[in-house]
N, C-alpha and C. Protein backbone atom coordinates (compact mmCIF):
# COMPACT_ATOMS: atom_id res chain seq x y z
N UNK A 1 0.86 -1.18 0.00
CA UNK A 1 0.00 0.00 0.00
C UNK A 1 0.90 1.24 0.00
N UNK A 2 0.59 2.39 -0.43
CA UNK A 2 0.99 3.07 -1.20
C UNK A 2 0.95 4.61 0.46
N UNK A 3 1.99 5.30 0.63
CA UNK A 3 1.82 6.54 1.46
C UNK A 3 0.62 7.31 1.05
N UNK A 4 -0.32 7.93 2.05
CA UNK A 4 -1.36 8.49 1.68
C UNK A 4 -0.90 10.31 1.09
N UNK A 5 0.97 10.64 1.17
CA UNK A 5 1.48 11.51 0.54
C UNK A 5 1.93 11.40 -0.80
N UNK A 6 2.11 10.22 -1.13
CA UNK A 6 2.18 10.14 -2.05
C UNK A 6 1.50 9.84 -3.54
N UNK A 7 0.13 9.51 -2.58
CA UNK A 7 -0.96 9.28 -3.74
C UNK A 7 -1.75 11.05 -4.43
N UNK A 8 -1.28 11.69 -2.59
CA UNK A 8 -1.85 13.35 -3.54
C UNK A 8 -1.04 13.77 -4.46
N UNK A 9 0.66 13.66 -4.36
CA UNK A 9 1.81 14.23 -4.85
C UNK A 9 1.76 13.51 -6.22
N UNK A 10 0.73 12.36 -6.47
CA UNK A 10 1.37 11.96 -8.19
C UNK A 10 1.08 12.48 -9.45
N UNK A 11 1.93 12.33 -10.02
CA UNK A 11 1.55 13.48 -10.96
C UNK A 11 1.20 12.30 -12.01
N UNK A 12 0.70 11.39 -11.45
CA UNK A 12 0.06 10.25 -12.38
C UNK A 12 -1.20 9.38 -11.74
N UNK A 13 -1.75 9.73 -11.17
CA UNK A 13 -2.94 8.73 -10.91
C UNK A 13 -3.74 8.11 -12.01
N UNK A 14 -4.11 6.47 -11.76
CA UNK A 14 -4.38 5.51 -12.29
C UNK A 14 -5.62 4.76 -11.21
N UNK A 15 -6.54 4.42 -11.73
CA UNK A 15 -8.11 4.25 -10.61
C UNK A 15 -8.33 3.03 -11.58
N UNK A 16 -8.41 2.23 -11.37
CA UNK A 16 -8.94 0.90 -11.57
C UNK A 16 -10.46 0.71 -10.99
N UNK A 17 -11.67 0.66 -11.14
CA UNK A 17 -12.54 0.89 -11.06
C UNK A 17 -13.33 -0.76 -11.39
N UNK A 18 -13.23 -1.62 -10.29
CA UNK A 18 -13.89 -2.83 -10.83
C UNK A 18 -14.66 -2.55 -11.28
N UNK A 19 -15.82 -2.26 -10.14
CA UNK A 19 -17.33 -2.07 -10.84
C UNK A 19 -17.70 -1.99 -12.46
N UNK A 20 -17.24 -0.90 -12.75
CA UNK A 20 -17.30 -0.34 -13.87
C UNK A 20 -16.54 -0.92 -15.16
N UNK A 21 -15.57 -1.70 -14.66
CA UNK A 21 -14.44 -2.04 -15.91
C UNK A 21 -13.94 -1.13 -16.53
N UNK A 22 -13.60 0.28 -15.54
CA UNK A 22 -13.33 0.99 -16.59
C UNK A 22 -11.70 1.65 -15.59
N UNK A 23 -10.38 2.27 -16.35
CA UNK A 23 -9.56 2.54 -15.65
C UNK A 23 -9.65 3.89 -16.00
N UNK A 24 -9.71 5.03 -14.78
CA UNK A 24 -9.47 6.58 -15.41
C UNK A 24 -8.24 6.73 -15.05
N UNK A 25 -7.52 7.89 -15.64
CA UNK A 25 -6.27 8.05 -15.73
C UNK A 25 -6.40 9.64 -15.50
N UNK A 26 -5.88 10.53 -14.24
CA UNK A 26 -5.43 11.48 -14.16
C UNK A 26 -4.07 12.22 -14.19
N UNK A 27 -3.78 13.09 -15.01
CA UNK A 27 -2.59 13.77 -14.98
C UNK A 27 -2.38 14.89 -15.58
N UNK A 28 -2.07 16.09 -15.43
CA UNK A 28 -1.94 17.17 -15.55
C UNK A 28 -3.00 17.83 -15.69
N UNK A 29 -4.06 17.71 -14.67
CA UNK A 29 -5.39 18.00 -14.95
C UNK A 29 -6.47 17.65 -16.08
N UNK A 30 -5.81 16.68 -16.39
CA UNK A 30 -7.00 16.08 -17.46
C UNK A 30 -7.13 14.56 -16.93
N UNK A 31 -8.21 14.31 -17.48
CA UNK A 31 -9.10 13.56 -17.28
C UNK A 31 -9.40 11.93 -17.98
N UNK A 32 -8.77 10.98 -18.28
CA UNK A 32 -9.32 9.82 -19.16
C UNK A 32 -9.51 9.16 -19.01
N UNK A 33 -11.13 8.29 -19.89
CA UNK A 33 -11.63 6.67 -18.97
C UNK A 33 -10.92 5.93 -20.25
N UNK A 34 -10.94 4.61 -19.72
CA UNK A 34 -10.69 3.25 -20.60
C UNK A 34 -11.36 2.42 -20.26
N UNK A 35 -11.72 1.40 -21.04
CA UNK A 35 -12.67 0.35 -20.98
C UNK A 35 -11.46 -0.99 -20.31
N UNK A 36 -11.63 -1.65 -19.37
CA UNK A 36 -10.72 -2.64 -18.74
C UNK A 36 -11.41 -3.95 -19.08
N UNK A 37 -10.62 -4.78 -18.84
CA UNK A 37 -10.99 -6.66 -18.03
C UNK A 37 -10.34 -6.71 -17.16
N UNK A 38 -10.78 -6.93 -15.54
CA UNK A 38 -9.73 -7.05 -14.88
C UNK A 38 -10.27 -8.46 -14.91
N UNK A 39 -10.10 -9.21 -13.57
CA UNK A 39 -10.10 -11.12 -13.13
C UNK A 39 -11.31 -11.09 -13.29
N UNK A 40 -11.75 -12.27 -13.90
CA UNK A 40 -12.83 -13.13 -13.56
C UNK A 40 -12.92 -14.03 -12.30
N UNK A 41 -13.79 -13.33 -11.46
CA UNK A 41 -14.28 -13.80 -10.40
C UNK A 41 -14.80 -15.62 -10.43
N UNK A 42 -14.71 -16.63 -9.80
CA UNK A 42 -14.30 -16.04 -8.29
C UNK A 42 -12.61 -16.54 -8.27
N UNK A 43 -12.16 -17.27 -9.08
CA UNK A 43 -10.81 -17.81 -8.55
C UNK A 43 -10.08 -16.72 -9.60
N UNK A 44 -10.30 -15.89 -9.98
CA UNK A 44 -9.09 -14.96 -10.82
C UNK A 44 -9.81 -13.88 -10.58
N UNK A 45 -10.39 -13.12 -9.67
CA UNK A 45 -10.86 -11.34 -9.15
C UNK A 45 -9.63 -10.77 -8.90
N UNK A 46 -9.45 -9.92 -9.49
CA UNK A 46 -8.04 -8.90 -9.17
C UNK A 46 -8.09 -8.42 -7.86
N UNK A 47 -7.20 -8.91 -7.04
CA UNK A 47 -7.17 -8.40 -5.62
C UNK A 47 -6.89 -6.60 -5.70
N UNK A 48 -6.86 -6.12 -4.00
CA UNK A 48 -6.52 -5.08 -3.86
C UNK A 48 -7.25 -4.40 -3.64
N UNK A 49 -8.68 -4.60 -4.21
CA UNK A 49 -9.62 -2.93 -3.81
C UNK A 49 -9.52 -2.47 -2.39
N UNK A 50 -9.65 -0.88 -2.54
CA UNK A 50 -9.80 -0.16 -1.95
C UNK A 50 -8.12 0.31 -1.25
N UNK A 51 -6.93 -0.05 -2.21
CA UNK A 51 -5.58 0.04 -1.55
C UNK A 51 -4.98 0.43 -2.99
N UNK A 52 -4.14 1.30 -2.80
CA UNK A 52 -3.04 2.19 -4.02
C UNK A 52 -1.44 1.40 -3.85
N UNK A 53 -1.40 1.30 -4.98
CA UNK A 53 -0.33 0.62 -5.06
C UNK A 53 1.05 1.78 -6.22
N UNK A 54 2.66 1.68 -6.06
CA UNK A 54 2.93 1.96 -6.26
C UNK A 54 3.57 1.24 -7.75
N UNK A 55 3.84 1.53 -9.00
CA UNK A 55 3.98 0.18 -9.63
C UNK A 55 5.47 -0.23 -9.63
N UNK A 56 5.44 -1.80 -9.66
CA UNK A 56 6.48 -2.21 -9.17
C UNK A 56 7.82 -2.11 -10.27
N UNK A 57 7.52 -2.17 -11.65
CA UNK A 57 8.35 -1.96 -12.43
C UNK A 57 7.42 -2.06 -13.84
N UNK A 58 7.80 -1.48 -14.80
CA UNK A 58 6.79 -1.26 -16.31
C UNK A 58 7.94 -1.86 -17.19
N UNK A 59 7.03 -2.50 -18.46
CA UNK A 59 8.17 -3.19 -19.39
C UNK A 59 7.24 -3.03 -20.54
N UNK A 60 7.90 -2.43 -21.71
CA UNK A 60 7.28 -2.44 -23.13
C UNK A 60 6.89 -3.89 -23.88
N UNK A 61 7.67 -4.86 -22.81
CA UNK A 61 7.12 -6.16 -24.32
C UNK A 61 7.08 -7.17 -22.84
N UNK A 62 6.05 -7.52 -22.14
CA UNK A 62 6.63 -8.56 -21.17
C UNK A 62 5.93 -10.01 -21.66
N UNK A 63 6.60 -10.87 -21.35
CA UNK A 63 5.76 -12.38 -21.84
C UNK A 63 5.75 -13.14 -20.42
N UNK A 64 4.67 -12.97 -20.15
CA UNK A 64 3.68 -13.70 -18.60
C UNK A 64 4.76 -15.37 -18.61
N UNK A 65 5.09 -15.63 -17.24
CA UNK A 65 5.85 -16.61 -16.94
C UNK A 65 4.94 -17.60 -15.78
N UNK A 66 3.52 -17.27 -15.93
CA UNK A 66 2.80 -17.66 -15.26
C UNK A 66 1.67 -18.39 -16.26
N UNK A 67 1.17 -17.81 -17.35
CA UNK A 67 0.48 -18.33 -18.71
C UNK A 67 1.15 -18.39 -19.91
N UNK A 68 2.25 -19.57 -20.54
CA UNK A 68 2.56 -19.42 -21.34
C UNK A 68 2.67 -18.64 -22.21
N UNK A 69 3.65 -17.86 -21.77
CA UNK A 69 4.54 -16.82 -22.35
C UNK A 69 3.40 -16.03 -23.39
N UNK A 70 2.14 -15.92 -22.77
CA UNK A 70 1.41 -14.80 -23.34
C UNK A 70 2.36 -13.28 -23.14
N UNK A 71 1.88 -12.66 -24.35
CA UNK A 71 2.24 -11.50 -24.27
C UNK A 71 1.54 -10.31 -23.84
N UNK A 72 2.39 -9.03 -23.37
CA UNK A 72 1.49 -8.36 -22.37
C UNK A 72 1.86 -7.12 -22.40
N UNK A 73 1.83 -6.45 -23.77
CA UNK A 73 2.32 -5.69 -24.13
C UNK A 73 2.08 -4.06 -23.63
N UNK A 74 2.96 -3.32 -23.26
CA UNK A 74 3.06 -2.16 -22.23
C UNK A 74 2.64 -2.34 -20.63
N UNK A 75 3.15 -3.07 -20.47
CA UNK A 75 2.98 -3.68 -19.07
C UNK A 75 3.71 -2.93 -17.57
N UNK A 76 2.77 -2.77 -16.87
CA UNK A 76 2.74 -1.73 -15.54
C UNK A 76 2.22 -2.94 -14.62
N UNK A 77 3.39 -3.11 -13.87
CA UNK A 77 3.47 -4.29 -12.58
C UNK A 77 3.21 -3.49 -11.27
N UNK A 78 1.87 -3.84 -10.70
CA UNK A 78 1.69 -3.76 -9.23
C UNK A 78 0.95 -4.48 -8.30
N UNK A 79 1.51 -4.80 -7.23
CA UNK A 79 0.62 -5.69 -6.57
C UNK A 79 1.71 -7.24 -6.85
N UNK A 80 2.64 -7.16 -6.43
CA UNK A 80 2.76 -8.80 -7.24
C UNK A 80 3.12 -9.07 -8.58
N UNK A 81 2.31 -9.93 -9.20
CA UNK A 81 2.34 -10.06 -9.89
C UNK A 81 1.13 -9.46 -10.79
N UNK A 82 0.73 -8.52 -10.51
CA UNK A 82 -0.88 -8.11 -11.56
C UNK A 82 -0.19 -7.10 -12.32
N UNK A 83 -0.62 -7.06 -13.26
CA UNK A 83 -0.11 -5.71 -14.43
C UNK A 83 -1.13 -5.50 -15.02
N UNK A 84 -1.24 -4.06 -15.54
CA UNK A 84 -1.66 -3.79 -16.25
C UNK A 84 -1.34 -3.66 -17.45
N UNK A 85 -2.02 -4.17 -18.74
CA UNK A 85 -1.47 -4.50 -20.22
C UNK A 85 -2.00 -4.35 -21.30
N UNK A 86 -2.11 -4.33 -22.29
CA UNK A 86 -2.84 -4.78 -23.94
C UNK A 86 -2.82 -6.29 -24.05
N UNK A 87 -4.01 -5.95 -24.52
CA UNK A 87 -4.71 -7.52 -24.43
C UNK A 87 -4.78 -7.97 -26.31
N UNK A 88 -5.47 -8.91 -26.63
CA UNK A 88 -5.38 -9.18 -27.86
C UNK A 88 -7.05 -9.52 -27.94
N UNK A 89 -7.67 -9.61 -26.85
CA UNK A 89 -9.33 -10.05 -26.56
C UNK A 89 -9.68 -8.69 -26.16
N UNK A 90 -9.42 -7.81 -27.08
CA UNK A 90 -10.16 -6.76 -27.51
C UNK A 90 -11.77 -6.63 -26.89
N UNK A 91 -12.32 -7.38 -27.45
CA UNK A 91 -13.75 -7.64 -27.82
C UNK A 91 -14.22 -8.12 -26.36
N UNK A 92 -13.33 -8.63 -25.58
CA UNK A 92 -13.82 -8.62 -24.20
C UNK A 92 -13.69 -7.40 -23.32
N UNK A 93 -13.11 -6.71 -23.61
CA UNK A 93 -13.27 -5.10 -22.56
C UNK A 93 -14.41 -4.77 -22.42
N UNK A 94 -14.62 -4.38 -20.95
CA UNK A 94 -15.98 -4.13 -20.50
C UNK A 94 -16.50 -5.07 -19.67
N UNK A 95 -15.76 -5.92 -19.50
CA UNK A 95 -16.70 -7.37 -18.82
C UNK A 95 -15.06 -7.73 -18.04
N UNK A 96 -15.23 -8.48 -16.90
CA UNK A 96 -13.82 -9.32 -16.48
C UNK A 96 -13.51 -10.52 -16.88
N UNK A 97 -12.60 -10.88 -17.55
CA UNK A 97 -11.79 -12.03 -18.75
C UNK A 97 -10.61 -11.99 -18.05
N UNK A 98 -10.00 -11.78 -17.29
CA UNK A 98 -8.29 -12.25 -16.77
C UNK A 98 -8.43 -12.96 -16.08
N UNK A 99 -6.97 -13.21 -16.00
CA UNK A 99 -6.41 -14.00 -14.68
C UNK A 99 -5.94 -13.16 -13.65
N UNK A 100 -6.66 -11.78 -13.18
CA UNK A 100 -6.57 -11.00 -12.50
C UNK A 100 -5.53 -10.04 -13.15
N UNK A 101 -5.08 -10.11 -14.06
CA UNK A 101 -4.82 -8.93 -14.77
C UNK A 101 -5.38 -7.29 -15.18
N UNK A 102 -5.15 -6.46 -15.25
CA UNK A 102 -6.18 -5.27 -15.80
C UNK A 102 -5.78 -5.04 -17.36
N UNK A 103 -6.55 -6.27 -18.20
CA UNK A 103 -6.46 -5.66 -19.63
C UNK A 103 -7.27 -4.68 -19.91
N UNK A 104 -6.08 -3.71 -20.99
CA UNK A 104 -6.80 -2.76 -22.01
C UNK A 104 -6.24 -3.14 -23.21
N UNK A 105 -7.31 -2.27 -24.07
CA UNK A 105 -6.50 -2.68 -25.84
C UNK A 105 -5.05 -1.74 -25.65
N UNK A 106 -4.96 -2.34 -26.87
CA UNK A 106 -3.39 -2.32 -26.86
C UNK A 106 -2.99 -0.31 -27.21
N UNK A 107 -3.93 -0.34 -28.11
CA UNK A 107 -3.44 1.16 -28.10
C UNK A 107 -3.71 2.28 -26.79
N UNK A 108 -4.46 1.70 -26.05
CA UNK A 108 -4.70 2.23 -24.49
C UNK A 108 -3.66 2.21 -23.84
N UNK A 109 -3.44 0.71 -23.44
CA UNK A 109 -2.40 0.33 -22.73
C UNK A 109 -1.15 1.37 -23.44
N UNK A 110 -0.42 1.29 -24.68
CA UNK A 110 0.05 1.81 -25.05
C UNK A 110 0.43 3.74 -24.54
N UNK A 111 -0.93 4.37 -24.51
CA UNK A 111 -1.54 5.41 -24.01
C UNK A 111 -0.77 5.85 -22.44
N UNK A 112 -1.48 4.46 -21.59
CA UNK A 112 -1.33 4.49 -20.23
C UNK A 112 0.16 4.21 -20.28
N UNK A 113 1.03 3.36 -20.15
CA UNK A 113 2.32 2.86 -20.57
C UNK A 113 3.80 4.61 -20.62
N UNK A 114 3.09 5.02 -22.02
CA UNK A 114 4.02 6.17 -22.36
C UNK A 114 3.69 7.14 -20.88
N UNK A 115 2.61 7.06 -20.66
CA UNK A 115 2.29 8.63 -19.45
C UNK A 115 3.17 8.19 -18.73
N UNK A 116 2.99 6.96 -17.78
CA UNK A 116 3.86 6.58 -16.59
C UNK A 116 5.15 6.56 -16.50
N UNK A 117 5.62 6.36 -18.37
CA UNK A 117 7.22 6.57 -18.21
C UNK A 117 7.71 7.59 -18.98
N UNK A 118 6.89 8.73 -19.42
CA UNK A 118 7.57 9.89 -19.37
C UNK A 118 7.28 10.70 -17.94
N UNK A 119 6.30 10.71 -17.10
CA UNK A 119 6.49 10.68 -15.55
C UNK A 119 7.38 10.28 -14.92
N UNK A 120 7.94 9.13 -14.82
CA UNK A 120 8.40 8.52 -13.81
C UNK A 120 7.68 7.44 -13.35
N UNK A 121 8.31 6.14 -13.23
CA UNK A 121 6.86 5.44 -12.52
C UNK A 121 6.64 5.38 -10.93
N UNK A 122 8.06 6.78 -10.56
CA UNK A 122 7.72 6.82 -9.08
C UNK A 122 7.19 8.16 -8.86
N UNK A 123 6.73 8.63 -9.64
CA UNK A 123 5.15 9.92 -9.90
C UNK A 123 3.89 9.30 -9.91
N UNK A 124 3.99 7.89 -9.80
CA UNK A 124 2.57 7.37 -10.13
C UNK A 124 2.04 6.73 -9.43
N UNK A 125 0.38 6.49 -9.05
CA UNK A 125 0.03 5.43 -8.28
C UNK A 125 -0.94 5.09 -9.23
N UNK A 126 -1.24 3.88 -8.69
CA UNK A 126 -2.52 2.67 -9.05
C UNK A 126 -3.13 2.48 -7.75
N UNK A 127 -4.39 2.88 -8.16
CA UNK A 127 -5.66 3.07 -7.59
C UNK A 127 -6.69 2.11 -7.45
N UNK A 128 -7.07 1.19 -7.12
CA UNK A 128 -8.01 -0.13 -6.95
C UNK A 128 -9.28 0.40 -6.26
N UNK A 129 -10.61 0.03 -6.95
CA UNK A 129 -11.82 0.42 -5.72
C UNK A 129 -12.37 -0.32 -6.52
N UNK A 130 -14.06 -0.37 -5.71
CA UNK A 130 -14.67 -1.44 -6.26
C UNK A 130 -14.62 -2.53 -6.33
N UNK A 131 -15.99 -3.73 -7.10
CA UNK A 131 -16.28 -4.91 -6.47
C UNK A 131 -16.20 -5.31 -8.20
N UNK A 132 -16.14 -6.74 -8.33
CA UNK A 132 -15.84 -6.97 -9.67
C UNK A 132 -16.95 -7.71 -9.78
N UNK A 133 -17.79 -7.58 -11.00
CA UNK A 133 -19.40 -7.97 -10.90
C UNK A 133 -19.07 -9.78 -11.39
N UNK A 134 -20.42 -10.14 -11.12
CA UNK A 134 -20.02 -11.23 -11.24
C UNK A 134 -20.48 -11.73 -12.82
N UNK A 135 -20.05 -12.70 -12.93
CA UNK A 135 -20.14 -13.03 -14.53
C UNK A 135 -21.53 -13.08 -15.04
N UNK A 136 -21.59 -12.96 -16.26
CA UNK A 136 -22.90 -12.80 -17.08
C UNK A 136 -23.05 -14.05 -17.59
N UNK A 137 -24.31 -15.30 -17.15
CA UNK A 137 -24.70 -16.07 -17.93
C UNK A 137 -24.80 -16.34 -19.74
């Protein structure tokens, strides 16, 4: 969990928003949503709500050593092992499809990715709230 000084001081906030599936992104006074997947509940729900995390390290090309070397492209590590990434299941954003991951499309991720590292990724926090709905029949 993340200093409660350092979540005012970032000049990058990142809100992961189960509920919603959606991640907003604040920085320099502007404002942006994205459409997410985080975990599919109940054995893959992205832990963490309601706790800021600092990210642990970002990588432009990472290949998951946990799911066959899927790729996970613009990848922002926090929490462990959870990142946030570009996905290739596009067509699932909006709904939760991971393995507790926070996918976005790739040109998002991409988006989110460049902010954090022309910031700094120790300007930035990740923001978790919310309940991750449960799956749709």
């Amino acid at each position: 969990m993340t200093d409660p000084k350092r979540i005012e001081a970032a000049a990058v906030k990142l809100t992961v928003d189960l509920t919603r599936q959606r991640l907003v992104v604040v920085s320099s006074g502007t404002n942006k949503e994205f459409k997410i997947s985080s975990g599919l509940p109940p054995e893959h729900a992205t832990p963490g709500s309601g706790s800021c995390y600092a990210p642990d390290f970002i990588e432009e090309m990472h290949y998951s050593s946990l799911y066959n070397k899927a790729p996970m492209p613009n990848s922002i590590f926090f929490n462990g092992n959870i990142a946030m990434h570009g996905t290739n299941a596009e067509a699932m954003l909006g709904r939760p499809a991971s393995h507790g991951c926070i996918r976005l499309s790739k040109a998002d991720a991409k988006t989110v990715y460049a902010l954090v590292r022309a910031n700094g990724k120790s300007k930035a926090v990740i923001c978790v709230q919310g309940v991750t709905p449960a799956p749709k029949p």
